[in-house]
Protein backbone atom coordinates (compact mmCIF):
# COMPACT_ATOMS: atom_id res chain seq x y z
CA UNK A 1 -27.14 0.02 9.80
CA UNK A 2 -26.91 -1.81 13.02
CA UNK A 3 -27.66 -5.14 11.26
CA UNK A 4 -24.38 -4.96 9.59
CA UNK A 5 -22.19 -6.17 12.40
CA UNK A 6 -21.38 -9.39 10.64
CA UNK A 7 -20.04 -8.32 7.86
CA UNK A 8 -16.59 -9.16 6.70
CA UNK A 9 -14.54 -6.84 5.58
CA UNK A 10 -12.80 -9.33 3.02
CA UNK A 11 -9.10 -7.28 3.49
CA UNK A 12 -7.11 -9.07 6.60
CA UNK A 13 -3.48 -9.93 6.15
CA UNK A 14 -2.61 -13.18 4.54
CA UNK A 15 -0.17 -13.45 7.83
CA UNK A 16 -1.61 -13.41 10.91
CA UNK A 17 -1.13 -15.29 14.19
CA UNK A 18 -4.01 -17.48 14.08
CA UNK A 19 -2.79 -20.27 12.27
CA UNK A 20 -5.56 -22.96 12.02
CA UNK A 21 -4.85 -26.58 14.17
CA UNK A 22 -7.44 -28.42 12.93
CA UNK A 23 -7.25 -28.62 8.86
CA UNK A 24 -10.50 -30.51 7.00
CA UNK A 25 -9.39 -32.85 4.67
CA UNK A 26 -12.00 -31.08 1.79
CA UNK A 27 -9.62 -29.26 -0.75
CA UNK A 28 -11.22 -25.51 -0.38
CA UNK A 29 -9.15 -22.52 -1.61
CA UNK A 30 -10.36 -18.94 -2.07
CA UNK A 31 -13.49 -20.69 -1.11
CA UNK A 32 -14.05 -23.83 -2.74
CA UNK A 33 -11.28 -23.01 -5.31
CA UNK A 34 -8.16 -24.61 -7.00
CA UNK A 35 -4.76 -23.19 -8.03
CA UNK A 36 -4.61 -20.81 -10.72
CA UNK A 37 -2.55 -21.97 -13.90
CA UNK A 38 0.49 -20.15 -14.77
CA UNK A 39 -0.68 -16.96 -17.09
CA UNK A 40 -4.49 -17.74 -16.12
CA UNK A 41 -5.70 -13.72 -14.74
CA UNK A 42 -2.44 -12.18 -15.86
CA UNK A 43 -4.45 -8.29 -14.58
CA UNK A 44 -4.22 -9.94 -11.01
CA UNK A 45 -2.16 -7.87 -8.54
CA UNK A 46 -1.54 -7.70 -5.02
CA UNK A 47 -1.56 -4.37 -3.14
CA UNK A 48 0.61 -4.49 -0.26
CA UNK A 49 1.14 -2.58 2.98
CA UNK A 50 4.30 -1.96 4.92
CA UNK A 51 4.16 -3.72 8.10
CA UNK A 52 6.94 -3.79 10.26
CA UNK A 53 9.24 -3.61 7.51
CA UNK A 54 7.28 -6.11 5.69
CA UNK A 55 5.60 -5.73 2.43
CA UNK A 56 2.20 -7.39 3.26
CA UNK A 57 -0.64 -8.58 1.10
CA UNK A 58 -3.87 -6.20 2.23
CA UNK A 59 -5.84 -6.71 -0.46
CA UNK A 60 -6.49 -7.76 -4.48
CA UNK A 61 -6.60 -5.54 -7.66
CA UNK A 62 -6.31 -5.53 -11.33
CA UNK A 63 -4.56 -4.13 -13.74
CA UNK A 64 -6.45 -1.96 -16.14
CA UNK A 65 -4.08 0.47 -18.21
CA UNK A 66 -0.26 0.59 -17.77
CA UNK A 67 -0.15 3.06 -15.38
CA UNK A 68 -3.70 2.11 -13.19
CA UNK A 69 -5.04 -0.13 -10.85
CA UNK A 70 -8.47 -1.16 -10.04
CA UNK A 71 -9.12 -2.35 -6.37
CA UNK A 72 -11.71 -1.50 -3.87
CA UNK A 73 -12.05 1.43 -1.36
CA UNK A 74 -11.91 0.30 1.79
CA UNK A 75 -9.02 -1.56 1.25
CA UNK A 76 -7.64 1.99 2.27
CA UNK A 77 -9.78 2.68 5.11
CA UNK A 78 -8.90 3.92 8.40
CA UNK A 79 -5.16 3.70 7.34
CA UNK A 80 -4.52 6.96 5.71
CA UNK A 81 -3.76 7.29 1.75
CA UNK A 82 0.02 7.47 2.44
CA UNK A 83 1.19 6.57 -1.34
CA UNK A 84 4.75 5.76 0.06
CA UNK A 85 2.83 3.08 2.85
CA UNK A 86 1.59 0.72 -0.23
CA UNK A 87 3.10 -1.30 -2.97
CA UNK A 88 1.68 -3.54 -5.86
CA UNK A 89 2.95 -6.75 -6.78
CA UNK A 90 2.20 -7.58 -10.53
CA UNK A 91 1.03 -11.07 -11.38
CA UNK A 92 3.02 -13.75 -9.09
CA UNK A 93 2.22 -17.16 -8.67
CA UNK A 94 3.16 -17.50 -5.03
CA UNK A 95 3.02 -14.57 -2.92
CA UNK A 96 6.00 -13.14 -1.45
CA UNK A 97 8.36 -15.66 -3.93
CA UNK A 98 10.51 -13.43 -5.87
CA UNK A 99 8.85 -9.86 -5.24
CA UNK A 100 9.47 -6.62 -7.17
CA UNK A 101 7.51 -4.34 -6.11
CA UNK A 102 6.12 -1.57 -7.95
CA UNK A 103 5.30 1.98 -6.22
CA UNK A 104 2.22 4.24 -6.37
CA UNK A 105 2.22 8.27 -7.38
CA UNK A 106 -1.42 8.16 -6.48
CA UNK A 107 -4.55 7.13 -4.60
CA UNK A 108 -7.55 8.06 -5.57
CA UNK A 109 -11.43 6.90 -3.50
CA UNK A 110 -14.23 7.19 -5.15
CA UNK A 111 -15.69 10.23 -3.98
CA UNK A 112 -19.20 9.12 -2.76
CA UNK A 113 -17.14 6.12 -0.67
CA UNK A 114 -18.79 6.17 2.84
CA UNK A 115 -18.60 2.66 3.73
CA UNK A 116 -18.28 -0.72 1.70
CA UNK A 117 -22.21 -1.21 2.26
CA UNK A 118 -23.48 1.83 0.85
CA UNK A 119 -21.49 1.09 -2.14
CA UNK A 120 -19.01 2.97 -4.25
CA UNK A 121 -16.44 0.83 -2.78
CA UNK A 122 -13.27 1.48 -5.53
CA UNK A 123 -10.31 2.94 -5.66
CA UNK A 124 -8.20 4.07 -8.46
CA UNK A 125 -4.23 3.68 -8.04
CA UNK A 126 -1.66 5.02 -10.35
CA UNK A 127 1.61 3.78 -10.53
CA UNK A 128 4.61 6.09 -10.72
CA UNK A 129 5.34 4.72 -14.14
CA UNK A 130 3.35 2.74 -16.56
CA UNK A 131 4.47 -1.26 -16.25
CA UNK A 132 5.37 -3.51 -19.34
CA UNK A 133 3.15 -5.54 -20.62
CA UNK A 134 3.98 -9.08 -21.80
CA UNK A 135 2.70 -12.63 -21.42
CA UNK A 136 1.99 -12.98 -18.00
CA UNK A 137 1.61 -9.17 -16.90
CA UNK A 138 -2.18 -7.89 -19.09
CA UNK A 139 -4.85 -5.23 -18.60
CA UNK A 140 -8.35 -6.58 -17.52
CA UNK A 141 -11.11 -4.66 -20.29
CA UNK A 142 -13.84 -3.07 -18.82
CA UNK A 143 -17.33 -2.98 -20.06
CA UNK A 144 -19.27 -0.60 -21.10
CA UNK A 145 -21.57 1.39 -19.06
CA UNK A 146 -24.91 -0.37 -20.59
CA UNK A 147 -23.32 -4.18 -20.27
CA UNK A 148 -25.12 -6.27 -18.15
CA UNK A 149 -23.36 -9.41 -16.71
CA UNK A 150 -25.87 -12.84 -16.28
CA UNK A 151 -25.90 -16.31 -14.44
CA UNK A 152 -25.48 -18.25 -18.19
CA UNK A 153 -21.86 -16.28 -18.75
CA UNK A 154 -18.31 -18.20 -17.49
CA UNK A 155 -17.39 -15.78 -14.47
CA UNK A 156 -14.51 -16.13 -11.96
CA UNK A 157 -12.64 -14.61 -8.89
CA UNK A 158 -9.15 -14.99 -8.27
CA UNK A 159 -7.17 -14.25 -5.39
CA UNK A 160 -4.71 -14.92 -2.17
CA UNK A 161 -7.14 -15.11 0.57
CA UNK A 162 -8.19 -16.48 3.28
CA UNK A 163 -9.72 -20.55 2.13
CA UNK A 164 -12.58 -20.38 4.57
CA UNK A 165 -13.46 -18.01 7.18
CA UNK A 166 -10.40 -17.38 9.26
CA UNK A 167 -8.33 -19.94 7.17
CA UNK A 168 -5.74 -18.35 5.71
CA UNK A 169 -3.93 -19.42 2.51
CA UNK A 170 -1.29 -22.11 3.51
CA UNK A 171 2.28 -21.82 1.98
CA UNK A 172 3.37 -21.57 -0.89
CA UNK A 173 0.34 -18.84 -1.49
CA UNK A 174 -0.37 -19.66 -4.70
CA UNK A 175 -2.74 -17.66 -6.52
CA UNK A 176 -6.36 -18.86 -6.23
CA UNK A 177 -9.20 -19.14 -8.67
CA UNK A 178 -12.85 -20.16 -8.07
CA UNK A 179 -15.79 -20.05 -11.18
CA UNK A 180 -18.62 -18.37 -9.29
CA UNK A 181 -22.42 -17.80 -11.19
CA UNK A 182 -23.54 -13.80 -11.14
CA UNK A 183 -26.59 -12.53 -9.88
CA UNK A 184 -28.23 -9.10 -10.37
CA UNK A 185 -28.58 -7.02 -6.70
CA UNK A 186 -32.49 -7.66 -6.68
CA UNK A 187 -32.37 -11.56 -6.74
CA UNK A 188 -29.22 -11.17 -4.36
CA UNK A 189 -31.24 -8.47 -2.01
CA UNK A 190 -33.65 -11.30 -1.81
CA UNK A 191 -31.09 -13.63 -0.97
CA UNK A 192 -30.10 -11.32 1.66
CA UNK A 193 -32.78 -11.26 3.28
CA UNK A 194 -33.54 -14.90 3.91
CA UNK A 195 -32.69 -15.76 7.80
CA UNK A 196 -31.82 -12.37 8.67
CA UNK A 197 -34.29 -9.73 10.72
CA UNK A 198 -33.57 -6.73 8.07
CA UNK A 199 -37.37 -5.14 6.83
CA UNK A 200 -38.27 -6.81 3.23
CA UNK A 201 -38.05 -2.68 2.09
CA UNK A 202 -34.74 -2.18 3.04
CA UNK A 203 -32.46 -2.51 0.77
CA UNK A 204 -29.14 -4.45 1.62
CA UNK A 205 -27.81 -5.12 -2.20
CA UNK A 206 -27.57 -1.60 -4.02
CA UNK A 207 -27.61 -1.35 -8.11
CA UNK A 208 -24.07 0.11 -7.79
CA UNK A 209 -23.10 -3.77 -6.81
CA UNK A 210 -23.70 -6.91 -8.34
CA UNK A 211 -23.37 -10.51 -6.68
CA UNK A 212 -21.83 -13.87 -7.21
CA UNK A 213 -20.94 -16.91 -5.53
CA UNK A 214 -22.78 -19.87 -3.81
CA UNK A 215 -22.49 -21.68 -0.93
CA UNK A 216 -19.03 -23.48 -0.94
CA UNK A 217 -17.51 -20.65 -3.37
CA UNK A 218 -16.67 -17.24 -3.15
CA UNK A 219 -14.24 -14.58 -2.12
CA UNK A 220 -12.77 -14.43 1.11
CA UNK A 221 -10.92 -11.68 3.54
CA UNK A 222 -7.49 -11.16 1.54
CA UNK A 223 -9.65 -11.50 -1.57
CA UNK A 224 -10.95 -7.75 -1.17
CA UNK A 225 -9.99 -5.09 -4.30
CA UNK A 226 -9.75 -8.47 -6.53
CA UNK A 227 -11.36 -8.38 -10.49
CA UNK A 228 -14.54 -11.01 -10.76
CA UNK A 229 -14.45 -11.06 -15.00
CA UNK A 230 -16.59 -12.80 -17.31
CA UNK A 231 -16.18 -13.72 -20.50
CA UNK A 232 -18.15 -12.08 -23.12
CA UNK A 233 -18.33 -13.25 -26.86
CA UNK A 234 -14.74 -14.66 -26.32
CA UNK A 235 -13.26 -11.95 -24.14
CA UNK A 236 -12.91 -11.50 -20.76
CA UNK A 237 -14.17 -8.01 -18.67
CA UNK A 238 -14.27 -7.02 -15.40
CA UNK A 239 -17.77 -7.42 -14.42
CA UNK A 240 -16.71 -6.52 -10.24
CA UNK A 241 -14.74 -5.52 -7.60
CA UNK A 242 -14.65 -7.81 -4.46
CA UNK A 243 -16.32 -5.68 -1.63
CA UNK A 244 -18.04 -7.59 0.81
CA UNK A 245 -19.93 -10.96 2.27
CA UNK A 246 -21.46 -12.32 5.22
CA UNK A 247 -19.29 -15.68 6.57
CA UNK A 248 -17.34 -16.40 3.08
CA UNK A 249 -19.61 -18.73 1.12
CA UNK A 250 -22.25 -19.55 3.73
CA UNK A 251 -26.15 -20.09 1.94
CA UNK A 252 -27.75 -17.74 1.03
CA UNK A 253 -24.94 -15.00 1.17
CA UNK A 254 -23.18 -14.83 -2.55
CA UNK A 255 -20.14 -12.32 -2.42
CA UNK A 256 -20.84 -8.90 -2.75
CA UNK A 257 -19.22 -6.72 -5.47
CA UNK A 258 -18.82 -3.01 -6.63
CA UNK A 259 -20.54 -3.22 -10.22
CA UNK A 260 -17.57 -2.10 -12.47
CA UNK A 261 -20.44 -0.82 -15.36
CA UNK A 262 -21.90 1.94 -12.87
CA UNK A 263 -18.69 3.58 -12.55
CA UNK A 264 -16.71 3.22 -15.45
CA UNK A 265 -17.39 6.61 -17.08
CA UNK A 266 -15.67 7.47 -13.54
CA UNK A 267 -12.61 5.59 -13.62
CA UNK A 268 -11.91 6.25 -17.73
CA UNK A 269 -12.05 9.96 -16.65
CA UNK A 270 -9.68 9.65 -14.46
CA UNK A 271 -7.62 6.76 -16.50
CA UNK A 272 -7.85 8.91 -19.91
């Protein structure tokens, strides 16, 4: 897999040292996103890591039961599955303002997770108990196993990261949103393979993901674990799980995501 070294892993702190000089004067969030309305994704969570004492934003997730959260693998990886290391934050406009934090009883990988490219990249966390649910705090539905997600349905991602690679989020944080078109892994395989040295039979885009973005918009690091939903007949579903991309939003390279359908017989076992 040696042509993978560019990858992003879309999960690096919110808060780093590298604090941008320069700023273009284009208004990009997410990537090429605007603020999120108050109550707009009210599933959106962010998992947090303790840091130096500091509850930190890793990575995104949704809510999708009382007790359970959907976010993506290797949002845990190399870092242990220490339940009393992580946190969520429920639905919060601006990061860090006014945090109650809510801790985990469980974390569960999905056990063919080898690495975010080979797929399987989600996670299951339960929370030691089950939240209340209101106006601005909802579960995300997930689909059925047979529903297929397409480029003419309304689709976004939402989330706190990074605005363009290795931009983060400027204060306040406030929660991002960006509508992004889907694609099915075999037109974003070909995609994939435009500019880039990999063999036209290798396979880089699995059917356990599913793409979407365009250059100018898509997820970002930070973004990682984060629900990309459509709306279907009215309603909206979790169609993905942000996973991975190559240079946030560059040609050519729509955001990667676990496909939610392919595993959700999984995740309602566990859930149930």
């Amino acid at each position: 897999m040696g042509h993978m070294i560019f990858l992003l892993l879309l999960t690096l702190p919110l808060l780093g040292n590298s604090v941008p000089v320069i700023q273009d004067k284009q208004e990009t969030r997410i990537v090429g996103g605007d603020d999120a309305q108050e109550g707009e994704w009210p599933w959106q969570i962010s998992l947090r890591k303790s840091v130096d004492g500091f509850w930190m934003h890793v990575c995104g997730g949704s809510l999708i039961d009382p007790s359970w959260i959907l976010t993506a693998a290797h949002c845990f990886s190399g870092s242990g599955k220490e339940t009393s290391q992580y946190m969520v934050q429920l639905r919060q406009q601006n990061l860090y303002e006014e945090d109650n934090l809510v801790p985990l009883e469980e974390i569960i990988i999905h056990p063919k997770y080898t690495g975010f490219t080979a797929g399987s990249d989600l996670a299951l966390l339960k929370l030691q108990s089950p939240v209340q649910l209101n106006k601005t705090v909802q579960i995300i539905m997930l689909p059925e196993a047979s529903q297929t997600f397409t480029p003419d349905m309304e689709c976004w991602v939402s989330g706190w990261g990074d605005i363009r690679f290795e931009v983060p989020l400027p204060p306040p944080f406030t929660l991002q949103k960006v509508r992004v078109p889907v694609m099915d892994a075999v037109t974003c395989d070909q995609e994939y393979h435009e500019n880039n040295f990999i063999p036209e039979d290798e396979r880089v885009i699995l059917d356990n993901m599913i793409c979407a973005g365009e250059a100018g918009k898509s997820p970002c690091q930070g973004d990682s674990g984060g629900a990309l939903v459509c709306k279907v007949k009215g309603f909206w579903f979790q169609a993905g799980i942000v996973s991975w991309g190559e240079i946030c939003a560059a040609p050519h390279r729509p955001g990667v995501f676990t496909r939610v359908a392919a595993f959700v017989d999984w995740i309602n076992q566990h859930i149930q």
